[in-house]
Protein backbone atom coordinates (compact mmCIF):
# COMPACT_ATOMS: atom_id res chain seq x y z
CA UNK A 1 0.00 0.00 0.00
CA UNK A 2 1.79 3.23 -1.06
CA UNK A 3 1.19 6.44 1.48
CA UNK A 4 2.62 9.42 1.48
CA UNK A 5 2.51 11.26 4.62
CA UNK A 6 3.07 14.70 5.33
CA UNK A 7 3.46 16.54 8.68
CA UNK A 8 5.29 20.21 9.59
CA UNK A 9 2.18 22.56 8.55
CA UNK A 10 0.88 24.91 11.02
CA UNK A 11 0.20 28.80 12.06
CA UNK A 12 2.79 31.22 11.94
CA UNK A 13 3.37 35.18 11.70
CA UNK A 14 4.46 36.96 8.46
CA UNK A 15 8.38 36.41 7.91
CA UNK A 16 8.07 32.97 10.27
CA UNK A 17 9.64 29.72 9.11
CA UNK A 18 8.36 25.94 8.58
CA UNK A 19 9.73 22.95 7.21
CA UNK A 20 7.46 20.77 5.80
CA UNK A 21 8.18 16.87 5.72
CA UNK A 22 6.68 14.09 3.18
CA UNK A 23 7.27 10.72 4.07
CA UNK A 24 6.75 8.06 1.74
CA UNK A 25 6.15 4.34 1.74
CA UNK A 26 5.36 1.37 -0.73
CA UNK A 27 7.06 2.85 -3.34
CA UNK A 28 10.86 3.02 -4.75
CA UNK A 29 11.45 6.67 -3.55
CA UNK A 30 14.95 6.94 -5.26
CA UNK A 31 13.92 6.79 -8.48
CA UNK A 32 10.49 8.91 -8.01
CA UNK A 33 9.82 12.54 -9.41
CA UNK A 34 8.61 14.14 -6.25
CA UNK A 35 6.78 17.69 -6.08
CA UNK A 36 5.01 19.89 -3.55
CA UNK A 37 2.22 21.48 -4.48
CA UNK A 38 -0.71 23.98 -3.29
CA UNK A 39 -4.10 24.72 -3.56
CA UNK A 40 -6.60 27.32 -1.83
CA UNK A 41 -10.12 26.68 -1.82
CA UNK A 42 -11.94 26.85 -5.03
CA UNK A 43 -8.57 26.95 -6.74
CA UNK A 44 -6.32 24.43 -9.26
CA UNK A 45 -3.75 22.81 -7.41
CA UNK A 46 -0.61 24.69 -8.28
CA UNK A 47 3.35 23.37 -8.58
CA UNK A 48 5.55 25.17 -6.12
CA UNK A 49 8.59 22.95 -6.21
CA UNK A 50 9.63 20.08 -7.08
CA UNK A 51 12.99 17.30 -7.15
CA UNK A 52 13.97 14.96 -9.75
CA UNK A 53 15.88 11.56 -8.78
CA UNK A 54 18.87 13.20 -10.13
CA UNK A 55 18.55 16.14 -7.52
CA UNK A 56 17.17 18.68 -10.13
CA UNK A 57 14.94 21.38 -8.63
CA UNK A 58 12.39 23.72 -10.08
CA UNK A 59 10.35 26.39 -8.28
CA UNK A 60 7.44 28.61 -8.90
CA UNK A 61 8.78 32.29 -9.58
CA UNK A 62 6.23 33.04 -6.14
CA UNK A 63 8.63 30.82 -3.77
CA UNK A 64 12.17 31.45 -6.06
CA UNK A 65 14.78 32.49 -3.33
CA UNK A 66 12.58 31.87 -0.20
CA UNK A 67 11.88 27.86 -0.42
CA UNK A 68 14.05 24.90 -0.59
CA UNK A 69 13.10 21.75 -1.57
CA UNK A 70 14.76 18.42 -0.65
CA UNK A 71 14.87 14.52 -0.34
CA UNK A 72 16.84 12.11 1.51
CA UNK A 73 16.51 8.54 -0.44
CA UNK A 74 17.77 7.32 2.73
CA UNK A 75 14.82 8.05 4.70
CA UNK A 76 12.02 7.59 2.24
CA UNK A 77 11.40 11.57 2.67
CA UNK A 78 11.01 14.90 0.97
CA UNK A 79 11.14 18.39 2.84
CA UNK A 80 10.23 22.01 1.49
CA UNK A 81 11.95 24.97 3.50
CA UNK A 82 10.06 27.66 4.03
CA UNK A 83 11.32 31.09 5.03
CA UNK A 84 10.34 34.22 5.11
CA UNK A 85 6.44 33.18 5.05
CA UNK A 86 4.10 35.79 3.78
CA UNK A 87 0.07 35.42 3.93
CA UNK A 88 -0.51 34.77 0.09
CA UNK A 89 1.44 31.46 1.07
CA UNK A 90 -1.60 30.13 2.98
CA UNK A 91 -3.00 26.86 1.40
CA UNK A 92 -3.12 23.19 1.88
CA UNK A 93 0.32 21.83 0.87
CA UNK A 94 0.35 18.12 -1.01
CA UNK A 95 3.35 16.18 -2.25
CA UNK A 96 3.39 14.41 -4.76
CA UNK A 97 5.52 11.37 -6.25
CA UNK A 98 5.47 10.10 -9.83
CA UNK A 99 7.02 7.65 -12.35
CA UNK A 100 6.33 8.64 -16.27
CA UNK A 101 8.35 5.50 -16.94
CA UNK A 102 8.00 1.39 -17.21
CA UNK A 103 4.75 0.96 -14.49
CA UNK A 104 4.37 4.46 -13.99
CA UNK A 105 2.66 6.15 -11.33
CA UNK A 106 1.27 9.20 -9.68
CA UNK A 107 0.21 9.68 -5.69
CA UNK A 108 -0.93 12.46 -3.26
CA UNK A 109 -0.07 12.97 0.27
CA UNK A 110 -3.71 14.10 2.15
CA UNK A 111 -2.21 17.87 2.51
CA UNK A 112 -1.28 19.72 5.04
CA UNK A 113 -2.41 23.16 5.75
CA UNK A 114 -0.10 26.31 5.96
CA UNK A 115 -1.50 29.31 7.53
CA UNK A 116 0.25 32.72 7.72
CA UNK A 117 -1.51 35.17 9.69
CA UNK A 118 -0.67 37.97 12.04
């Protein structure tokens, strides 16, 4: 059974810090595509980073220079950095992790939601 968990969301002030954490199971996480991605209600789910198995990383010109995303094969897990938290960054965060290749796949986490508020 594949799962991807994440954990690390929460309420914070403008300019406040959280790492968010994605751990996944029942799949072959080294060789997986994986992605975070947000969506506010009534909204499409929108890429804001993501890692390729080579270490690769792309970001949405709204997070360039204030998230980092990352993955330790090791441990199965993904992380996004986030600093310097402003309030348009408040959505439910999802990760994501995909193979276009051989048996190819796609799964969600269940979210996580972000909220930055003073």
């Amino acid at each position: 059974q594949v799962q991807l968990v994440e954990s690390g969301g929460g309420l914070v002030q403008p300019g406040d810090s959280l790492r968010l954490s994605c751990a996944a199971s029942g799949i072959t996480f080294s060789i997986s595509a994986v992605s975070w991605y947000r969506q506010a209600p009534g909204k499409q789910r929108e890429l804001v980073a993501g890692i390729s198995t080579g270490g690769s990383t792309n970001y949405a010109d709204a997070v360039k220079g204030r998230f980092t995303i990352s993955r330790d094969n090791a441990k199965n897990t993904m992380y996004l950095q986030m600093n310097n938290l402003k309030p348009e960054d408040t959505d439910v965060y999802y990760c994501n992790a995909k193979k276009s290749w051989g048996l190819a796949y796609n799964y969600w986490g269940q979210g996580t939601q972000v909220t930055v508020s003073s």
